[in-house]
C-alpha atoms as a PDB file:
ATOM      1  CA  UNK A   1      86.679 149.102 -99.985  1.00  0.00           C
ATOM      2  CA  UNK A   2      89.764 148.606 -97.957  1.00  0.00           C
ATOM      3  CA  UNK A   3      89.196 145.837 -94.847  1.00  0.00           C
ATOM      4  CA  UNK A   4      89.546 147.486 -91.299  1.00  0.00           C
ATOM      5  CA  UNK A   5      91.743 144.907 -89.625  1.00  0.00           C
ATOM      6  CA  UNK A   6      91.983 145.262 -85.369  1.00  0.00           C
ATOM      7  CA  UNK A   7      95.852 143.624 -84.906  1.00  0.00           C
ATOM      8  CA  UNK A   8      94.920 142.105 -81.265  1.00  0.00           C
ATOM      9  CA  UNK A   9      98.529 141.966 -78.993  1.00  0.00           C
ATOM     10  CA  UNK A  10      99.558 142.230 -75.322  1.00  0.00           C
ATOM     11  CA  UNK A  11      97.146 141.274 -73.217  1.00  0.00           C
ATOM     12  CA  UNK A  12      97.987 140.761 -69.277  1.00  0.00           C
ATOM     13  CA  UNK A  13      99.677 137.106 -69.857  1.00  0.00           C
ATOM     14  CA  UNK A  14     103.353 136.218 -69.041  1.00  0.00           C
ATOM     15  CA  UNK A  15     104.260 136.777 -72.755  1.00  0.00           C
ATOM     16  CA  UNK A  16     102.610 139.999 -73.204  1.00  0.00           C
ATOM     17  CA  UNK A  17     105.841 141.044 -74.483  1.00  0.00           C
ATOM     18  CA  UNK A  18     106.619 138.531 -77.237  1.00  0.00           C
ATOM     19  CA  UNK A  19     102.540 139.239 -78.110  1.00  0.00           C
ATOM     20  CA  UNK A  20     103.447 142.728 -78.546  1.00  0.00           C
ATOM     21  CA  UNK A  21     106.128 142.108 -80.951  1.00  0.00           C
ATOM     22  CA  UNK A  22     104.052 139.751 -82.866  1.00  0.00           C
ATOM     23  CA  UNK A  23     101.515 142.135 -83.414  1.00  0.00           C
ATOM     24  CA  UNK A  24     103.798 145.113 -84.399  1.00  0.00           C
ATOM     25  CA  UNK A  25     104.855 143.475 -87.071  1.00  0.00           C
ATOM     26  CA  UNK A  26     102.223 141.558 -88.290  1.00  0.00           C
ATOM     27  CA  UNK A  27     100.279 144.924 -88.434  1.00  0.00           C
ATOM     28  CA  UNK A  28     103.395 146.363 -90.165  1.00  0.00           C
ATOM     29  CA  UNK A  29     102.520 143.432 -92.949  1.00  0.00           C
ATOM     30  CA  UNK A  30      99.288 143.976 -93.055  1.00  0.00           C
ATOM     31  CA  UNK A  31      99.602 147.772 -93.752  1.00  0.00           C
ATOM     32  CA  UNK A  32     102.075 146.976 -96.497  1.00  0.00           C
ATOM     33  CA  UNK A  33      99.560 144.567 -97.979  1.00  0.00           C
ATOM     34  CA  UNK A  34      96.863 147.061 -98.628  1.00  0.00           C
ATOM     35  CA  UNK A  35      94.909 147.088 -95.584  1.00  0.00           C
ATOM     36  CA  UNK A  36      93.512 149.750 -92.961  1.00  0.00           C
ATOM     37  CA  UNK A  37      94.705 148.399 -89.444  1.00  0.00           C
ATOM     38  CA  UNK A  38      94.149 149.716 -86.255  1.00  0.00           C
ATOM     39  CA  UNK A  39      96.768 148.228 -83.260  1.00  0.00           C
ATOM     40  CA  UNK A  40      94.773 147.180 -79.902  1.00  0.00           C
ATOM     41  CA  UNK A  41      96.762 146.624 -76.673  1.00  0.00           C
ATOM     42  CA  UNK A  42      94.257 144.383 -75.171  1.00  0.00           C
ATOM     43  CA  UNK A  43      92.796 145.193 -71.929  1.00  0.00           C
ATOM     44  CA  UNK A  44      89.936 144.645 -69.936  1.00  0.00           C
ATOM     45  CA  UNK A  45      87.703 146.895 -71.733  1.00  0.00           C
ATOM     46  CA  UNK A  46      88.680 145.033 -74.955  1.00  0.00           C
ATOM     47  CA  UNK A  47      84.671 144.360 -75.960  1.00  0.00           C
ATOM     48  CA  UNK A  48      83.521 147.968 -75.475  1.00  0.00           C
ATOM     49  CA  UNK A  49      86.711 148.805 -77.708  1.00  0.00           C
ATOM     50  CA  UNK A  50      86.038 146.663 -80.264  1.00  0.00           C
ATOM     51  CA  UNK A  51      82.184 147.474 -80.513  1.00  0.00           C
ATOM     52  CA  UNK A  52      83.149 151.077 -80.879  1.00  0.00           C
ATOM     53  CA  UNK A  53      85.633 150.361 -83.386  1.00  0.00           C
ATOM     54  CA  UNK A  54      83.748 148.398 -85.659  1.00  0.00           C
ATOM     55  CA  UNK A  55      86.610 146.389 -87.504  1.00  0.00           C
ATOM     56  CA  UNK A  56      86.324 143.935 -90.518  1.00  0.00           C
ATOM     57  CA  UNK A  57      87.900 141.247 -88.980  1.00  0.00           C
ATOM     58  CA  UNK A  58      90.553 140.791 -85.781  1.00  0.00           C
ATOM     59  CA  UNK A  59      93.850 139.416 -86.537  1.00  0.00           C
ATOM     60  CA  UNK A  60      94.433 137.657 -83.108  1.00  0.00           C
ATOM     61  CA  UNK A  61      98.137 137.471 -82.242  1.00  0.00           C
ATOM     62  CA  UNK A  62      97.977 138.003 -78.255  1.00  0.00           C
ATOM     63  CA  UNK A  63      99.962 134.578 -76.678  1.00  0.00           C
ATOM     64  CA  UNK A  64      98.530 133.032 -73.463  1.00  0.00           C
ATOM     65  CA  UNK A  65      95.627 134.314 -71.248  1.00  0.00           C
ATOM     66  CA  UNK A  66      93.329 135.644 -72.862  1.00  0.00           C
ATOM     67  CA  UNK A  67      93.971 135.090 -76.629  1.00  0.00           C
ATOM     68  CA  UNK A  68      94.858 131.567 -76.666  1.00  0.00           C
ATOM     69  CA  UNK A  69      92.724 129.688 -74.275  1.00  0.00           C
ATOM     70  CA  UNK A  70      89.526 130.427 -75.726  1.00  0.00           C
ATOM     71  CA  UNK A  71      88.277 133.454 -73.738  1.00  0.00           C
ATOM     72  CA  UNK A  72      88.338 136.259 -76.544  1.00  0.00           C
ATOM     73  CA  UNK A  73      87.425 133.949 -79.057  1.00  0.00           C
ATOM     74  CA  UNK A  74      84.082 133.437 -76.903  1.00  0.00           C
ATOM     75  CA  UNK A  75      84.134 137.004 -76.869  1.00  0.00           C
ATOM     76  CA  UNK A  76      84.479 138.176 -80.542  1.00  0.00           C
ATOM     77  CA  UNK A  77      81.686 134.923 -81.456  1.00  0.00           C
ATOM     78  CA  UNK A  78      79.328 137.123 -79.038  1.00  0.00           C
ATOM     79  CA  UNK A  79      80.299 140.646 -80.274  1.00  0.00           C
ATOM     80  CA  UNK A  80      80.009 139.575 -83.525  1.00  0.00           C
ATOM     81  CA  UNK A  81      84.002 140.386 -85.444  1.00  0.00           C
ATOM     82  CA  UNK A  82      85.094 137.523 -87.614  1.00  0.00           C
ATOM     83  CA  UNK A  83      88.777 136.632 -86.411  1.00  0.00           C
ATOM     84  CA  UNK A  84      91.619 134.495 -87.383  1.00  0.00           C
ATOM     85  CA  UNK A  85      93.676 130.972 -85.879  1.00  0.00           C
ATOM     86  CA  UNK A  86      91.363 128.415 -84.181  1.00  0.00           C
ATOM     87  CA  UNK A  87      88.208 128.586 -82.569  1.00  0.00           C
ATOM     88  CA  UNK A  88      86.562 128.586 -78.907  1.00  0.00           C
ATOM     89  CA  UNK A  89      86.618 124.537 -78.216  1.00  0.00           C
ATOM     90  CA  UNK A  90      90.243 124.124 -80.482  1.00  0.00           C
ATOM     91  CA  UNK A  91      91.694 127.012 -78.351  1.00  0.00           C
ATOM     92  CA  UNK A  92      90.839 125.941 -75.257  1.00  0.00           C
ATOM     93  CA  UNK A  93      91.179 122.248 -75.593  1.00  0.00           C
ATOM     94  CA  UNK A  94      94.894 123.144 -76.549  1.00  0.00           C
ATOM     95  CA  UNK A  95      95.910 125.164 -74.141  1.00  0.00           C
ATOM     96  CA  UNK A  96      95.174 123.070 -71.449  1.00  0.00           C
ATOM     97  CA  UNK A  97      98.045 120.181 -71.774  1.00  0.00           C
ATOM     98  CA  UNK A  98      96.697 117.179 -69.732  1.00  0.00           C
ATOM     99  CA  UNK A  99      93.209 117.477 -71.816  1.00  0.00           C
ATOM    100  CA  UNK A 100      95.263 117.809 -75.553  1.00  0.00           C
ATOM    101  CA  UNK A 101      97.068 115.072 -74.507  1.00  0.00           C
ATOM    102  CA  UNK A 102      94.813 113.042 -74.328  1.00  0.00           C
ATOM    103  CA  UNK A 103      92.628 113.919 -77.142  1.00  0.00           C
ATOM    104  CA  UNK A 104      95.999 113.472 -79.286  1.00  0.00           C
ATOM    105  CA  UNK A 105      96.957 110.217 -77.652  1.00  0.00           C
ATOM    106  CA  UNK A 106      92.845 109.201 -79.127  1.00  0.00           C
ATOM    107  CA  UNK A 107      93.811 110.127 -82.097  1.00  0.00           C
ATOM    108  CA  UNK A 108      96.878 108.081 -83.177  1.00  0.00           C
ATOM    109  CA  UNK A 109      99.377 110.601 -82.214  1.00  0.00           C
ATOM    110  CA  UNK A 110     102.520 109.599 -80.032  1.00  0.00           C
ATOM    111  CA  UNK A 111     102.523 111.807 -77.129  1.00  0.00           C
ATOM    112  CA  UNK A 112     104.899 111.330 -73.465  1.00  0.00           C
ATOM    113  CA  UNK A 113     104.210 109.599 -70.895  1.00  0.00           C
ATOM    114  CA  UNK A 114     103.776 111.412 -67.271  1.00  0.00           C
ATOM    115  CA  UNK A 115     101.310 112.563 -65.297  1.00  0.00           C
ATOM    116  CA  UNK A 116      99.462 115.659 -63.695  1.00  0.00           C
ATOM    117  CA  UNK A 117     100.095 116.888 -60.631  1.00  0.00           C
ATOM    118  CA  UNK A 118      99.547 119.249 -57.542  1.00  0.00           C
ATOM    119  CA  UNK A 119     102.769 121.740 -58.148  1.00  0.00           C
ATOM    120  CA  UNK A 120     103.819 121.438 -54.236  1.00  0.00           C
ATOM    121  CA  UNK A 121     103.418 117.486 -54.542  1.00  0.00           C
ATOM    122  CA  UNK A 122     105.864 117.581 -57.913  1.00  0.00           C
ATOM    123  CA  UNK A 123     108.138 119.708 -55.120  1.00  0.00           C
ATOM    124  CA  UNK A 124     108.389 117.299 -52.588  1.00  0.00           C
ATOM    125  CA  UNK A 125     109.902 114.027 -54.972  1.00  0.00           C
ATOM    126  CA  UNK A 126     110.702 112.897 -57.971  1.00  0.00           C
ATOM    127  CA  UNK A 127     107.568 111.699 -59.106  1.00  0.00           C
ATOM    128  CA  UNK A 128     109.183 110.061 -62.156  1.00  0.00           C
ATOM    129  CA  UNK A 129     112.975 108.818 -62.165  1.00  0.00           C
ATOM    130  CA  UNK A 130     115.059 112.311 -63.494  1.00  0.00           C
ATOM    131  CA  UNK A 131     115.624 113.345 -66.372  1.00  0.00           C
ATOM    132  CA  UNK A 132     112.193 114.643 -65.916  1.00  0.00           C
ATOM    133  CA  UNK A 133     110.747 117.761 -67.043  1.00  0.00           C
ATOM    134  CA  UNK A 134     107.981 120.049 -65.014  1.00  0.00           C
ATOM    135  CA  UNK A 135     105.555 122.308 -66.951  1.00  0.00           C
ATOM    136  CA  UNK A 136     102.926 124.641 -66.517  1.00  0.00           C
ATOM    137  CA  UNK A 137      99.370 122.805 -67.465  1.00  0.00           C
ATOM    138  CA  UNK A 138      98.679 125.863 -69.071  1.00  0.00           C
ATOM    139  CA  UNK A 139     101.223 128.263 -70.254  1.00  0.00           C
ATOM    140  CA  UNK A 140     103.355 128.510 -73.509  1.00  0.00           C
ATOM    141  CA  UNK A 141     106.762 129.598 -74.604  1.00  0.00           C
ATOM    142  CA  UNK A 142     108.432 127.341 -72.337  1.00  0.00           C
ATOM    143  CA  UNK A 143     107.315 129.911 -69.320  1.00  0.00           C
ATOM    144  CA  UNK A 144     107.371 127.813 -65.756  1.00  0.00           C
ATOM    145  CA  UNK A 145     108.943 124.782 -67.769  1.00  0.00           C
ATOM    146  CA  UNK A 146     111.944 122.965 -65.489  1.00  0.00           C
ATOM    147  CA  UNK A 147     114.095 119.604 -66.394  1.00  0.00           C
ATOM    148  CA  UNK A 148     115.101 117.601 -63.784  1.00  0.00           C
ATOM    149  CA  UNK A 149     118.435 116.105 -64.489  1.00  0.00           C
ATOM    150  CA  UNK A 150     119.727 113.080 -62.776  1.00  0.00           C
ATOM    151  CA  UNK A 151     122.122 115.394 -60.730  1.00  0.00           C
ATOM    152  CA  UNK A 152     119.263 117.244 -59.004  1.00  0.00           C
ATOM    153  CA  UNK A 153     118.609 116.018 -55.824  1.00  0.00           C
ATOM    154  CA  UNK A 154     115.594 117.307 -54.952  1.00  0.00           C
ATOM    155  CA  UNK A 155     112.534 118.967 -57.589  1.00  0.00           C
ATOM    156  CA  UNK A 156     112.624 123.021 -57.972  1.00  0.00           C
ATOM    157  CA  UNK A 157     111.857 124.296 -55.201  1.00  0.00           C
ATOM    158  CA  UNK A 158     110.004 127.397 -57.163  1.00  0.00           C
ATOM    159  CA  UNK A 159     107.080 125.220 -57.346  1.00  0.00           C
ATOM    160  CA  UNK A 160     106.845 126.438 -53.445  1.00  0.00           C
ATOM    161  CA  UNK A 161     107.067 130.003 -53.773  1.00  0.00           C
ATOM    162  CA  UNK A 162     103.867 132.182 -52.669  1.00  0.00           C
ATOM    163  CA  UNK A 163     103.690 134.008 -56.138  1.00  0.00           C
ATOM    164  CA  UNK A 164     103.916 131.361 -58.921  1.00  0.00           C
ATOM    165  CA  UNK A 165     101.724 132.588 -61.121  1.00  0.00           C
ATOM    166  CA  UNK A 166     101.470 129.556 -63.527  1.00  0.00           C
ATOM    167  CA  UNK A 167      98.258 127.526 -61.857  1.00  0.00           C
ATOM    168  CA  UNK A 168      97.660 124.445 -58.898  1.00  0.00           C
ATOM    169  CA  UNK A 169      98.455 121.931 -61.418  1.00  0.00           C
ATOM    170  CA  UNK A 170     101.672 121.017 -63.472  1.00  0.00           C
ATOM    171  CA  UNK A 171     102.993 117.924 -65.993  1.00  0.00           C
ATOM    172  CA  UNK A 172     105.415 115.851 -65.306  1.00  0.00           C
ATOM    173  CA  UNK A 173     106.651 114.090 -68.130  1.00  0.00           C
ATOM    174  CA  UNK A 174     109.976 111.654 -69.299  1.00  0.00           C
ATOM    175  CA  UNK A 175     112.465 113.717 -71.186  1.00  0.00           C
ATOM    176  CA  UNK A 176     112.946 112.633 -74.394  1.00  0.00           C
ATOM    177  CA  UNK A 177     116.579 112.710 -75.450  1.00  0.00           C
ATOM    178  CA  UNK A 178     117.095 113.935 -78.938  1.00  0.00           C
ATOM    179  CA  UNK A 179     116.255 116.447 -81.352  1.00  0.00           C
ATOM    180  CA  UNK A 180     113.352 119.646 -81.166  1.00  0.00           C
ATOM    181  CA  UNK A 181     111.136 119.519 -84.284  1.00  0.00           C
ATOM    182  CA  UNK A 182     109.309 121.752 -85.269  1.00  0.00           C
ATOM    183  CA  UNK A 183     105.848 122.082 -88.238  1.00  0.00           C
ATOM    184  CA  UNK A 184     103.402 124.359 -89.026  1.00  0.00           C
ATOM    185  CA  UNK A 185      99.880 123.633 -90.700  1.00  0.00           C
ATOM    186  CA  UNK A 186      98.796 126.514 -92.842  1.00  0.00           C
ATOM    187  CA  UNK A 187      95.629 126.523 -94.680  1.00  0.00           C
ATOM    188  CA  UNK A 188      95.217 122.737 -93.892  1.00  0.00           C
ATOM    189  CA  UNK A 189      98.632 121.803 -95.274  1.00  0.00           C
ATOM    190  CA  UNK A 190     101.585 120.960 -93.364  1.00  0.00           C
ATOM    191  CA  UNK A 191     105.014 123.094 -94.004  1.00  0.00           C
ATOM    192  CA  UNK A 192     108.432 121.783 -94.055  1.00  0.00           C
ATOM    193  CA  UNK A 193     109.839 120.496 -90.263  1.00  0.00           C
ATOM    194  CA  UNK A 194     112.398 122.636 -88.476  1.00  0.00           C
ATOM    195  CA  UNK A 195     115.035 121.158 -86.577  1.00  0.00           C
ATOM    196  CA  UNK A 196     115.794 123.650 -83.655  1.00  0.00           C
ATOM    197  CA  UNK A 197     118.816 123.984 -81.855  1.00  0.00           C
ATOM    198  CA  UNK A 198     118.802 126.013 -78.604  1.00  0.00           C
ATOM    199  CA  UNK A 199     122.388 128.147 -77.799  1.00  0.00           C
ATOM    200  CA  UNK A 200     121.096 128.329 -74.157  1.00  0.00           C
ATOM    201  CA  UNK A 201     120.481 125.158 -71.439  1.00  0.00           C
ATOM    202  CA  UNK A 202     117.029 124.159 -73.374  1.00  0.00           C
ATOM    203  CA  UNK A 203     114.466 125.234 -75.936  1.00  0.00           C
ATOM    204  CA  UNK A 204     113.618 128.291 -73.612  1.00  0.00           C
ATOM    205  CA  UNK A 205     111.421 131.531 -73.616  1.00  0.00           C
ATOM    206  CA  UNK A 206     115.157 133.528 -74.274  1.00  0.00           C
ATOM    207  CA  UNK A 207     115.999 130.871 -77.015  1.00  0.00           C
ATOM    208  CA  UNK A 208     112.561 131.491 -78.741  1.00  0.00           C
ATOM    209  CA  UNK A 209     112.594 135.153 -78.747  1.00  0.00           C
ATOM    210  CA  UNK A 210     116.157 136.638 -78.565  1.00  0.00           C
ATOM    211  CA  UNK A 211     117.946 136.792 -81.388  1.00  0.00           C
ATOM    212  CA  UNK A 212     120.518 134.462 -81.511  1.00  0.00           C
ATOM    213  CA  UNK A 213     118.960 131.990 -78.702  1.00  0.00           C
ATOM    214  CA  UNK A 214     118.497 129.630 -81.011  1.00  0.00           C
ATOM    215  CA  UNK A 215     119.399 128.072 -84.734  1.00  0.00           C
ATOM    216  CA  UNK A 216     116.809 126.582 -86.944  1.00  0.00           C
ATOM    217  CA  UNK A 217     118.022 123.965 -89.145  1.00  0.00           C
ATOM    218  CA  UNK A 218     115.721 123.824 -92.360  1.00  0.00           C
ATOM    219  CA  UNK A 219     114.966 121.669 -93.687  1.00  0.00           C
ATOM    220  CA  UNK A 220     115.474 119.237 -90.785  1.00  0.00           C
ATOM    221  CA  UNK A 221     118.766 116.860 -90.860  1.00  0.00           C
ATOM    222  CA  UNK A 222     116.585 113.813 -90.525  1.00  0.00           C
ATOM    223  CA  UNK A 223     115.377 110.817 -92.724  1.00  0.00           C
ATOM    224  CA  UNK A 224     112.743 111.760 -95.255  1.00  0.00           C
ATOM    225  CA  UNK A 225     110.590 109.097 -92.970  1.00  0.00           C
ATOM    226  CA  UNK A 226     110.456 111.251 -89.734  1.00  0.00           C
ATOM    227  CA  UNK A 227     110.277 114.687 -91.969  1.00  0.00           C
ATOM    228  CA  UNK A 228     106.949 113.202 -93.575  1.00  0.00           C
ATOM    229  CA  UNK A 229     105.798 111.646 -90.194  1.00  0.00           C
ATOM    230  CA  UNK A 230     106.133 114.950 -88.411  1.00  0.00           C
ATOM    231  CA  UNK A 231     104.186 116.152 -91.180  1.00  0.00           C
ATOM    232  CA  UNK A 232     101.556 113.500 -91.021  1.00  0.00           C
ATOM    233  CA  UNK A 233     101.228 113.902 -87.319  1.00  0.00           C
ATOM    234  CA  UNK A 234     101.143 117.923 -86.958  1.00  0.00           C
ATOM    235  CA  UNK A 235      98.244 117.762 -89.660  1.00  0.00           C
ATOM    236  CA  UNK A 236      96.705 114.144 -87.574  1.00  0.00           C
ATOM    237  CA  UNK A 237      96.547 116.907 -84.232  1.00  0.00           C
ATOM    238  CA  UNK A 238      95.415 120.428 -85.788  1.00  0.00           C
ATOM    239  CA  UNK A 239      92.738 118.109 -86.993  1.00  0.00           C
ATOM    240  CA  UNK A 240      91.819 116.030 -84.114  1.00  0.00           C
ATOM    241  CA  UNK A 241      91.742 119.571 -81.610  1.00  0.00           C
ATOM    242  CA  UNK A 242      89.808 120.730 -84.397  1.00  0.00           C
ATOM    243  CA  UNK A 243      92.080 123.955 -85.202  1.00  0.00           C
ATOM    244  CA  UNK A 244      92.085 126.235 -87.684  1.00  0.00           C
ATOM    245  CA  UNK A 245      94.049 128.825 -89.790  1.00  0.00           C
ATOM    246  CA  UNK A 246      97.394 128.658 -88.223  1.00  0.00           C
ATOM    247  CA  UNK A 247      99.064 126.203 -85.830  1.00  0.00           C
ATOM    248  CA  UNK A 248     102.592 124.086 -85.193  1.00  0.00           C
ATOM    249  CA  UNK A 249     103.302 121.151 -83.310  1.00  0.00           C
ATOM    250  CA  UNK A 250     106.481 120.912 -81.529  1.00  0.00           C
ATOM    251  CA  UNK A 251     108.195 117.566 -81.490  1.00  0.00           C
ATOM    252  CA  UNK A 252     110.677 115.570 -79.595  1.00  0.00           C
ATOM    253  CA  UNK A 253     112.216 113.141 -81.453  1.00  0.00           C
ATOM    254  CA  UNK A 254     115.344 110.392 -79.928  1.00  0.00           C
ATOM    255  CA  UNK A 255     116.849 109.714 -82.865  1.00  0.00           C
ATOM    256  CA  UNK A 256     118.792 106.376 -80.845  1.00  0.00           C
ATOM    257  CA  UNK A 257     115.742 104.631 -81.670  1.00  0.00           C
ATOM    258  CA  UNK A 258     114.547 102.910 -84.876  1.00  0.00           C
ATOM    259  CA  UNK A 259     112.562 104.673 -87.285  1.00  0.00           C
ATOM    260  CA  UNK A 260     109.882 106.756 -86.138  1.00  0.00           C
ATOM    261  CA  UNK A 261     109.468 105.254 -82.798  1.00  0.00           C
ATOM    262  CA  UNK A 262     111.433 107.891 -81.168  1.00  0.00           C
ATOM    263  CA  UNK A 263     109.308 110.828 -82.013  1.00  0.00           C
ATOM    264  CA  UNK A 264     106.668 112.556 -79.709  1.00  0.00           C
ATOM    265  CA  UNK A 265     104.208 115.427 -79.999  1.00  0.00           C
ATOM    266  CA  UNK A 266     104.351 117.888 -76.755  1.00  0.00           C
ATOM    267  CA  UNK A 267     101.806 120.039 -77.547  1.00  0.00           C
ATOM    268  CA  UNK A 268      99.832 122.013 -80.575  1.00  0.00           C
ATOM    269  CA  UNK A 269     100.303 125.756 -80.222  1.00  0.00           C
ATOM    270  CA  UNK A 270      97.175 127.454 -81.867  1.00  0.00           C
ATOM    271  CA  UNK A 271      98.625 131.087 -81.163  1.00  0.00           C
ATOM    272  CA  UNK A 272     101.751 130.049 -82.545  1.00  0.00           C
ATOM    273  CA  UNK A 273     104.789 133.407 -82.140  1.00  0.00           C
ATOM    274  CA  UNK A 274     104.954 135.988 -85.672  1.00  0.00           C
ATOM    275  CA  UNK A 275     108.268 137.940 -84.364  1.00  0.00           C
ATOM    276  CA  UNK A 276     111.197 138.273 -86.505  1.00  0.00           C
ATOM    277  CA  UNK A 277     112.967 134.894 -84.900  1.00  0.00           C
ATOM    278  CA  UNK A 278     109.477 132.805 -85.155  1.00  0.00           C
ATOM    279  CA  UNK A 279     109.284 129.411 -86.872  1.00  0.00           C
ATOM    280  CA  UNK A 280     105.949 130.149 -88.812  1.00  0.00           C
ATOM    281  CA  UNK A 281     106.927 133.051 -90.811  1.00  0.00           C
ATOM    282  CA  UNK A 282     110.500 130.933 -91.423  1.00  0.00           C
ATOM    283  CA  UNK A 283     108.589 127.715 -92.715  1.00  0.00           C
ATOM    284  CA  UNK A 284     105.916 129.916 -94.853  1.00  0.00           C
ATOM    285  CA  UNK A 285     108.597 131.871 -96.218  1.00  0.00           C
ATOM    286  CA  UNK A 286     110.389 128.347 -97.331  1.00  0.00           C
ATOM    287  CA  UNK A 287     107.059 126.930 -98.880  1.00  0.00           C
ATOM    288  CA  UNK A 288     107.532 130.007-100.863  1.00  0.00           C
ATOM    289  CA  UNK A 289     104.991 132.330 -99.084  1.00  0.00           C
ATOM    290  CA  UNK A 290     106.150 135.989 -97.615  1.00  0.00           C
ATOM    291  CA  UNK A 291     105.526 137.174 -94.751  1.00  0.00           C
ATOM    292  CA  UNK A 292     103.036 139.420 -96.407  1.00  0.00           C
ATOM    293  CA  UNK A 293     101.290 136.887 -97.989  1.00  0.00           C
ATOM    294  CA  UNK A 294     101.000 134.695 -94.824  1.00  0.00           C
ATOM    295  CA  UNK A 295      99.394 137.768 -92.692  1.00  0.00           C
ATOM    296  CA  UNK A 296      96.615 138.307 -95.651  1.00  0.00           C
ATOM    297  CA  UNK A 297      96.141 134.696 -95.680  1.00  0.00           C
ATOM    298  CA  UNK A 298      94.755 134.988 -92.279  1.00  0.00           C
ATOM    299  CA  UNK A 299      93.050 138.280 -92.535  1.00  0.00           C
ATOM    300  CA  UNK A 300      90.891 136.479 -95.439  1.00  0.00           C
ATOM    301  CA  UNK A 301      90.772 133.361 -93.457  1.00  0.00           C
ATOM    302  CA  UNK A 302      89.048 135.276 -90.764  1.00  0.00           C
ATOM    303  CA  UNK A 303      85.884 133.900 -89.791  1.00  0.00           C
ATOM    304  CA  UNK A 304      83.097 133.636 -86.920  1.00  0.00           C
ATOM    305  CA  UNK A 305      82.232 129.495 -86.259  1.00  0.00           C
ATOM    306  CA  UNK A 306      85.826 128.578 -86.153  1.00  0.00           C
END
């Protein structure tokens, strides 16, 4: 009998629209690999929808609020449809910076310095000498993320404005010179590491997710040392936020210093992008796995207790 997959995408989050794309064609895999799927634009309404549908299993690809931060995973443990990536606590603990931080930090894995703070505060001073950056405590794909350059005289004054939408609280943390690098953990096993090169000012949501915003150097141009450290470490924080399925670390790593000492982990994203330009699919499909096969790996991984 052929599993009934619900592709979940969209949702009301600031990257509703990379979501959306992430779903399409992961549903467009799934219905090449043999399966019944059924595309859900996730609303409000998204238990009675489900419960009516009656899938298998959801294939969760929404980004953000509400797919990432734990809420629908609370929701499909109650209503009962196994789904894929991590779990309630894993979801939630990683989406909210300051708290994954230091859970990482616990856990052996080198992580910036910085602090939180009250967004109008971070507007008023430099709370840390620039270069600086400024980020959302919870938000991904770079949305609401400033640096702070030593030629800014002030902080961004957006932090002030009436409708930021990205919460009270923000990070301010060093910026770490160097290379972005990037690695996945599929199935408990780390990929390859991606060196990423952004063709606008930084590693930003248009360098993500339009084609041509960025170039992805794999494998990484760097010592076999920091590839297998970046390895070591991506697997060290999946486990230690106690993911599962899918996730990547992203990586900062100043390559002026010696060895590994240089390298950082800025966050774990359990929701990590499936578009076209995404870095999963790209380090799956160089561990020899297709696209295909990577979206029925998580349709079978599917599971309620995650």
């Amino acid at each position: 009998m052929t599993k009934h997959v619900a592709v979940l995408m969209g949702g009301w989050s600031a990257e509703r629209e990379v979501s959306l794309r992430s779903g399409n064609a992961c549903a467009d895999a799934a219905e090449r690999a043999g399966y019944k799927v059924t595309r859900v634009d996730v609303g409000r309404d998204i238990a009675q929808v489900l419960t009516a549908l009656k899938p298998d299993c959801a294939l969760n690809l929404l980004h953000g609020t509400p797919g990432e931060d734990g809420t629908i995973q609370g929701l499909l443990e109650v209503i009962g449809v196994p789904y894929s990536h991590s779990g309630v606590m894993a979801s939630s603990v990683a989406m909210q910076k300051d708290v994954a931080k230091t859970l990482l930090k616990a856990a052996g894995v080198p992580v910036p310095g910085g602090m939180v703070a009250n967004r109008l505060e971070a507007a008023k001073r430099h709370l840390l000498p620039p270069p600086y950056v400024i980020k959302p405590v919870a938000e991904g794909s770079s949305v609401g993320v400033f640096i702070v350059r030593e030629d800014h005289a002030h902080p961004p004054q957006e932090l002030n404005r009436p409708d930021w939408k990205h919460g009270d609280n923000v990070l301010v943390e060093p910026f770490i010179a160097g290379k972005e690098l990037t690695c996945a953990v599929v199935a408990d096993k780390p990929t390859g590491v991606i060196e990423i090169i952004a063709n606008t000012k930084f590693y930003d949501y248009e360098a993500k997710y339009a084609p041509g915003g960025s170039t992805h150097l794999l494998p990484a141009p760097v010592s076999e040392e920091v590839t297998e450290a970046c390895r070591r470490l991506a697997l060290q924080a999946h486990k230690a936020l106690g993911c599962r399925g899918v996730s990547r670390a992203d990586f900062r790593y100043d390559d002026s210093l010696p060895g590994i000492t240089g390298l950082a982990c800025l966050e774990v994203n359990t929701q990590p992008g499936m578009t076209q330009t995404s870095l999963v699919p790209e380090l799956a499909a160089h561990a020899g796995m297709s696209f295909e096969a990577l979206v029925a790996w998580m349709i079978e991984d599917a599971s309620l207790n995650r």
